[in-house]
C-alpha atoms as a PDB file:
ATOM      1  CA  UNK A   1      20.414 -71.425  33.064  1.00  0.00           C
ATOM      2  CA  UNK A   2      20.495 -69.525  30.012  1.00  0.00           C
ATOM      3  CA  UNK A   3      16.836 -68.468  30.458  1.00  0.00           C
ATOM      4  CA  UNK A   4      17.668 -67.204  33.875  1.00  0.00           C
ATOM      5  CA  UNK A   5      20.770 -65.084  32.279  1.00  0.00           C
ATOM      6  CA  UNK A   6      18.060 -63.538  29.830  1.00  0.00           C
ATOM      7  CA  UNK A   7      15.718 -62.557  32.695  1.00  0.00           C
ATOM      8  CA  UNK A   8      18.463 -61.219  34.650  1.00  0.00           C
ATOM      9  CA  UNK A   9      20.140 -59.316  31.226  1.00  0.00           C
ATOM     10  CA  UNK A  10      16.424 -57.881  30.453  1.00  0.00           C
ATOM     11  CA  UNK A  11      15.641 -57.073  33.946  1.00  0.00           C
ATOM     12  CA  UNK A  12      19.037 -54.727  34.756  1.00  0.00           C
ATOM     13  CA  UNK A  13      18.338 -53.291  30.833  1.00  0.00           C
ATOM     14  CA  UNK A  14      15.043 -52.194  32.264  1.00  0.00           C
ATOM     15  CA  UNK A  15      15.251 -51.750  35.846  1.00  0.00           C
ATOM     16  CA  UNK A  16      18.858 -49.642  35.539  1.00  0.00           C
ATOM     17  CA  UNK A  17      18.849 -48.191  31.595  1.00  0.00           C
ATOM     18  CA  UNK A  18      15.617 -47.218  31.646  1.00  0.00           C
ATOM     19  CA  UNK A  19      15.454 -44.812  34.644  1.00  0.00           C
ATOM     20  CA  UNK A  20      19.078 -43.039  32.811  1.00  0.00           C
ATOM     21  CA  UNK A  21      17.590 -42.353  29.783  1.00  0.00           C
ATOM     22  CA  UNK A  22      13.850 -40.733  31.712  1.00  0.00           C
ATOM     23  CA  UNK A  23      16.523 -38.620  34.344  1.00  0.00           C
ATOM     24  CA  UNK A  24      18.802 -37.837  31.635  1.00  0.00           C
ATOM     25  CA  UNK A  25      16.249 -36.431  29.439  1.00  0.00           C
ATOM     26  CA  UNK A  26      14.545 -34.226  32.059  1.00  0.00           C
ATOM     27  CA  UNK A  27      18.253 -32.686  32.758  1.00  0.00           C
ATOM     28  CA  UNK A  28      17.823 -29.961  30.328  1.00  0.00           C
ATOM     29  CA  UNK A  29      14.329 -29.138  31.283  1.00  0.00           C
ATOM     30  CA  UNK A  30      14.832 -28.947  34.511  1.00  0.00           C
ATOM     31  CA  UNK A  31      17.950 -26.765  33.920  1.00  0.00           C
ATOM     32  CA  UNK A  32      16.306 -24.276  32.085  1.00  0.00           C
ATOM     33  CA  UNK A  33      13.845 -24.110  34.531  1.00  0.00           C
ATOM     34  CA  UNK A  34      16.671 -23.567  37.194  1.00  0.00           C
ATOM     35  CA  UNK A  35      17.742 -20.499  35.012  1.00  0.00           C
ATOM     36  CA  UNK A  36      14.338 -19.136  34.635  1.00  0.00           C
ATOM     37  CA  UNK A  37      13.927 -19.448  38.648  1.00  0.00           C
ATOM     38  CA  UNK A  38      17.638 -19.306  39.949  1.00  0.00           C
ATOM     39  CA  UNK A  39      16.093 -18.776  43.664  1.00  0.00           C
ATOM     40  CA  UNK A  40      13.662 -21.328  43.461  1.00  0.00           C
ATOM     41  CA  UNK A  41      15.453 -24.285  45.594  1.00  0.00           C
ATOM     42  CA  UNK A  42      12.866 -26.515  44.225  1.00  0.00           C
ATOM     43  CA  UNK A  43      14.397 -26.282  40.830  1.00  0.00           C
ATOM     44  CA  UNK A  44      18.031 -27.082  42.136  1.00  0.00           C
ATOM     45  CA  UNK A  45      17.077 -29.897  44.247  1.00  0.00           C
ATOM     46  CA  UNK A  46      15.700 -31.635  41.134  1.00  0.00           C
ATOM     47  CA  UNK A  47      18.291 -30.669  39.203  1.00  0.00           C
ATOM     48  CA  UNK A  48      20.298 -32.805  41.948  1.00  0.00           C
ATOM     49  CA  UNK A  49      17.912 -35.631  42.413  1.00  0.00           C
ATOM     50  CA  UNK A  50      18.284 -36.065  38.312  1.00  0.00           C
ATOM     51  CA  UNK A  51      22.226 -35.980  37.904  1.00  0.00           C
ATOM     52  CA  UNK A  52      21.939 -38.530  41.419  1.00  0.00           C
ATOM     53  CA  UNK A  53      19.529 -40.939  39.560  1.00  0.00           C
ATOM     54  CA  UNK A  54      21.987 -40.648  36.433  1.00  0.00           C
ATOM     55  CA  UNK A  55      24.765 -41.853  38.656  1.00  0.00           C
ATOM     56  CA  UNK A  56      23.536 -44.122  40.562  1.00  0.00           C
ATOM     57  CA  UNK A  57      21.941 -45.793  37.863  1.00  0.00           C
ATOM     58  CA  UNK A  58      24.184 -45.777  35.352  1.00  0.00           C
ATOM     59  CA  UNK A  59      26.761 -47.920  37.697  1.00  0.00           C
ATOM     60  CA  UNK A  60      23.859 -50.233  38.227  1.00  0.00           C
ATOM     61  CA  UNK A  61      23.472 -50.370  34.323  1.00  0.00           C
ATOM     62  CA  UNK A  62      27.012 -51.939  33.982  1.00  0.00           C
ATOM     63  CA  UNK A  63      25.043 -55.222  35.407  1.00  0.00           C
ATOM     64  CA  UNK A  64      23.450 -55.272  31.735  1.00  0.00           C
ATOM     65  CA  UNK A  65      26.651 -56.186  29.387  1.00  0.00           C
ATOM     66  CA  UNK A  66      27.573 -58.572  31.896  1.00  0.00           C
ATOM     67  CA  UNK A  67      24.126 -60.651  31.826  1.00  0.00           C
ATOM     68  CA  UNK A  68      24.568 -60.017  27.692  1.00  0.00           C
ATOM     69  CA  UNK A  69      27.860 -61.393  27.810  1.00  0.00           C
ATOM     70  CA  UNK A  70      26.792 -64.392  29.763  1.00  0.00           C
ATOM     71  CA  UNK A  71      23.663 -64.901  27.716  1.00  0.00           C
ATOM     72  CA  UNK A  72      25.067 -64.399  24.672  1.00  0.00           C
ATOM     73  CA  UNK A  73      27.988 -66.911  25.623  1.00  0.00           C
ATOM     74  CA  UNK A  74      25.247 -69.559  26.862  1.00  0.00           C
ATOM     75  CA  UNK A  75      23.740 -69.025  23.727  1.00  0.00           C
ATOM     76  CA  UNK A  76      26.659 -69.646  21.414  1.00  0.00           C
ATOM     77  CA  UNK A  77      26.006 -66.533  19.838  1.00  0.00           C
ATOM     78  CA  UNK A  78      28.815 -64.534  20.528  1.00  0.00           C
ATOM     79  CA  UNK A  79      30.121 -64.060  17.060  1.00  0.00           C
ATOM     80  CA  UNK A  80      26.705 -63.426  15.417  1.00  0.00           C
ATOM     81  CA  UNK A  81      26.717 -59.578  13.768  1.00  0.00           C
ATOM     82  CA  UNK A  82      23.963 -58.044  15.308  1.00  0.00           C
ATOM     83  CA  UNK A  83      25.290 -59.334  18.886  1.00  0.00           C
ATOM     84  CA  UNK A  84      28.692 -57.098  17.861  1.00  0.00           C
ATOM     85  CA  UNK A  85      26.923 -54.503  16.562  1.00  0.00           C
ATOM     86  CA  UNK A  86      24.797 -54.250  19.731  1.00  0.00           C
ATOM     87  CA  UNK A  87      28.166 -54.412  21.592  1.00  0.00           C
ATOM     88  CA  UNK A  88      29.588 -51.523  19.953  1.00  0.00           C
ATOM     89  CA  UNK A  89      26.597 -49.582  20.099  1.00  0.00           C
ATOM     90  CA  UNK A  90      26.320 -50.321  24.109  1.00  0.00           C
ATOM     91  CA  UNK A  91      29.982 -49.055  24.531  1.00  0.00           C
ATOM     92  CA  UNK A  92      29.173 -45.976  22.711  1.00  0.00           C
ATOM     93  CA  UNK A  93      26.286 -45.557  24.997  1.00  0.00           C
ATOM     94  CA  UNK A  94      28.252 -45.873  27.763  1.00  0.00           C
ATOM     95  CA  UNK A  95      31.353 -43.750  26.640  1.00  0.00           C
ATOM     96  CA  UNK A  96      28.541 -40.975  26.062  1.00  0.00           C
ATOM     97  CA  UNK A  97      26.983 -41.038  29.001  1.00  0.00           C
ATOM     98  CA  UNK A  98      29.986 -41.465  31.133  1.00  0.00           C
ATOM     99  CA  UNK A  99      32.540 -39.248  29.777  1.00  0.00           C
ATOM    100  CA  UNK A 100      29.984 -36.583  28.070  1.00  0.00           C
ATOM    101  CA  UNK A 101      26.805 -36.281  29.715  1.00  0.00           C
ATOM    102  CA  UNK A 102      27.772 -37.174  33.226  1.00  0.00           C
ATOM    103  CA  UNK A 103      30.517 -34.636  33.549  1.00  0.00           C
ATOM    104  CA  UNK A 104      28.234 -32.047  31.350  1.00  0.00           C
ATOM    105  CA  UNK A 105      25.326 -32.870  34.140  1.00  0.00           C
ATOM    106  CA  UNK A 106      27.933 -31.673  36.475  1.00  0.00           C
ATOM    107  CA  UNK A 107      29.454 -28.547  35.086  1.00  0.00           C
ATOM    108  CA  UNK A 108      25.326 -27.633  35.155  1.00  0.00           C
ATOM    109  CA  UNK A 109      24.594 -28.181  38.306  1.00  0.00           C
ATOM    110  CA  UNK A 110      27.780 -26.273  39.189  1.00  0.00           C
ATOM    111  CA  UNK A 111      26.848 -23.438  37.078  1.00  0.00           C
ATOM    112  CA  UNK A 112      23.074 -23.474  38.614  1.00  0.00           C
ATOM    113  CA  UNK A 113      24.242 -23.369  41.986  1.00  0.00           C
ATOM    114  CA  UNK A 114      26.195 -19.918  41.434  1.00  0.00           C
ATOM    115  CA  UNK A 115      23.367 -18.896  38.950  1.00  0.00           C
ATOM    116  CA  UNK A 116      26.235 -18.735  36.214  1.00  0.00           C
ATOM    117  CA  UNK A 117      24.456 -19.467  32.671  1.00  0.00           C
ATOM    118  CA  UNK A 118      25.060 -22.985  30.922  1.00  0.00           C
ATOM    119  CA  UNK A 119      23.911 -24.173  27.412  1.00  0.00           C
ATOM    120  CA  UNK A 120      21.311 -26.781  27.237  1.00  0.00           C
ATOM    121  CA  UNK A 121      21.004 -27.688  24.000  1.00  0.00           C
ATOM    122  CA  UNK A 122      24.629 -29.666  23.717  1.00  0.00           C
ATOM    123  CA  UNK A 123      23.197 -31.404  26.473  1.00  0.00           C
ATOM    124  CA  UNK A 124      19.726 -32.162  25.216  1.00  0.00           C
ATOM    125  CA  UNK A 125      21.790 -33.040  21.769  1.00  0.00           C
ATOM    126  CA  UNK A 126      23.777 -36.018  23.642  1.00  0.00           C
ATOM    127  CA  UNK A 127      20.911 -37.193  26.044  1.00  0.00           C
ATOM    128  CA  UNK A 128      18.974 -37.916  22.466  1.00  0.00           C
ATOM    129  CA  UNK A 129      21.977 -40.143  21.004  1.00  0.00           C
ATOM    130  CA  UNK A 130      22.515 -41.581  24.201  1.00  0.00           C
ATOM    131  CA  UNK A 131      18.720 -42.853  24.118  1.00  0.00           C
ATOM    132  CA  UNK A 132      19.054 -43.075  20.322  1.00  0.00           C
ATOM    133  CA  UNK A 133      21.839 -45.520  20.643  1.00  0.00           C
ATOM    134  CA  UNK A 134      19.852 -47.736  23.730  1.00  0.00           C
ATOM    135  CA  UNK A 135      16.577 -47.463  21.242  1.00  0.00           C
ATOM    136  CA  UNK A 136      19.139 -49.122  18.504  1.00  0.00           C
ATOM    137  CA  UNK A 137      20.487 -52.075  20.542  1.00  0.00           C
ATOM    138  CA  UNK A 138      17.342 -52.652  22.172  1.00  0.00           C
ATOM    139  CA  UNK A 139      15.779 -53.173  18.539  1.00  0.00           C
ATOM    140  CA  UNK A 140      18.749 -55.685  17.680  1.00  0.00           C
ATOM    141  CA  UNK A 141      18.043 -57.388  20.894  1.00  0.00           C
ATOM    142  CA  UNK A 142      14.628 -57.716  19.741  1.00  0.00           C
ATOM    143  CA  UNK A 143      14.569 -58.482  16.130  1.00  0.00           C
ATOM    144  CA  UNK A 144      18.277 -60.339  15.683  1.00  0.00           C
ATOM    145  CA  UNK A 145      18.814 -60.195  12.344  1.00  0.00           C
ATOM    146  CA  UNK A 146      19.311 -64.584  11.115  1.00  0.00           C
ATOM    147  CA  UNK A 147      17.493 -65.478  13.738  1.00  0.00           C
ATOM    148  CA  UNK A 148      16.011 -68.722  13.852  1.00  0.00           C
ATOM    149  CA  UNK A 149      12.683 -67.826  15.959  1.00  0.00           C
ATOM    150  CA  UNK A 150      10.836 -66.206  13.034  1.00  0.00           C
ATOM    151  CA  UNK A 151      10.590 -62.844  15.038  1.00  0.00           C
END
């Protein structure tokens, strides 16, 4: 069972992190290419398909913790340090994503549509410590400090 948890837990950290953190960091591109081109419809209908993919995924992504919490808890490795750290790191993910970028993707793609101007870089700036913080926990995942596998 527990190697079925890990398959599921790596498969929804792939399958629903990974397409966040590619939309997410297109956003600001594709922003400022909304702003260069505000009557190309092209621009805002990507613009829309990225803050979508953000969404959608990032509501699949909440299958991830859950497949952690039940592997780690199969595992007996719930107290272990670099399982809390990763823990706290994930909710700061989260937390950034869903109260900072997801609502910043939005006041964007309200500005775009009435060709109003909106700054990119603060959004750039928390799509990289979003993916910095996922590039963090997936290292602990990997490496597990005291583990006993010799990896």
């Amino acid at each position: 069972m527990t190697k079925l948890l890990l398959c599921l837990h790596v498969l929804a950290a792939v399958l629903a992190v990974g397409p966040v953190t590619v939309a997410a960091s297109m956003f600001p591109q594709a922003l400022r290419r909304t702003h260069s081109a505000p009557d190309d419809p092209e621009a805002l209908a990507t613009l829309r398909t990225l803050h979508r993919i953000c969404r959608v995924y990032a509501g699949i992504g909440m299958a991830v913790p859950l497949f952690g919490f039940a592997t780690a808890s199969s595992l007996g490795v719930l107290g272990s340090g670099w399982l809390i750290t990763s823990i706290v790191l994930t909710a700061a993910a989260a937390a950034v994503l869903g109260l900072l970028i997801l609502p910043a993707q939005d006041n964007a793609l309200t500005a775009a549509q009435v060709a109003g101007p909106y700054p990119t870089a603060q959004l750039a700036m928390l799509t990289g410590v979003f993916n910095l913080l996922w590039a963090t926990v997936t290292v602990l995942m990997i490496v597990r400090p005291g583990s006993t596998t010799g990896a």
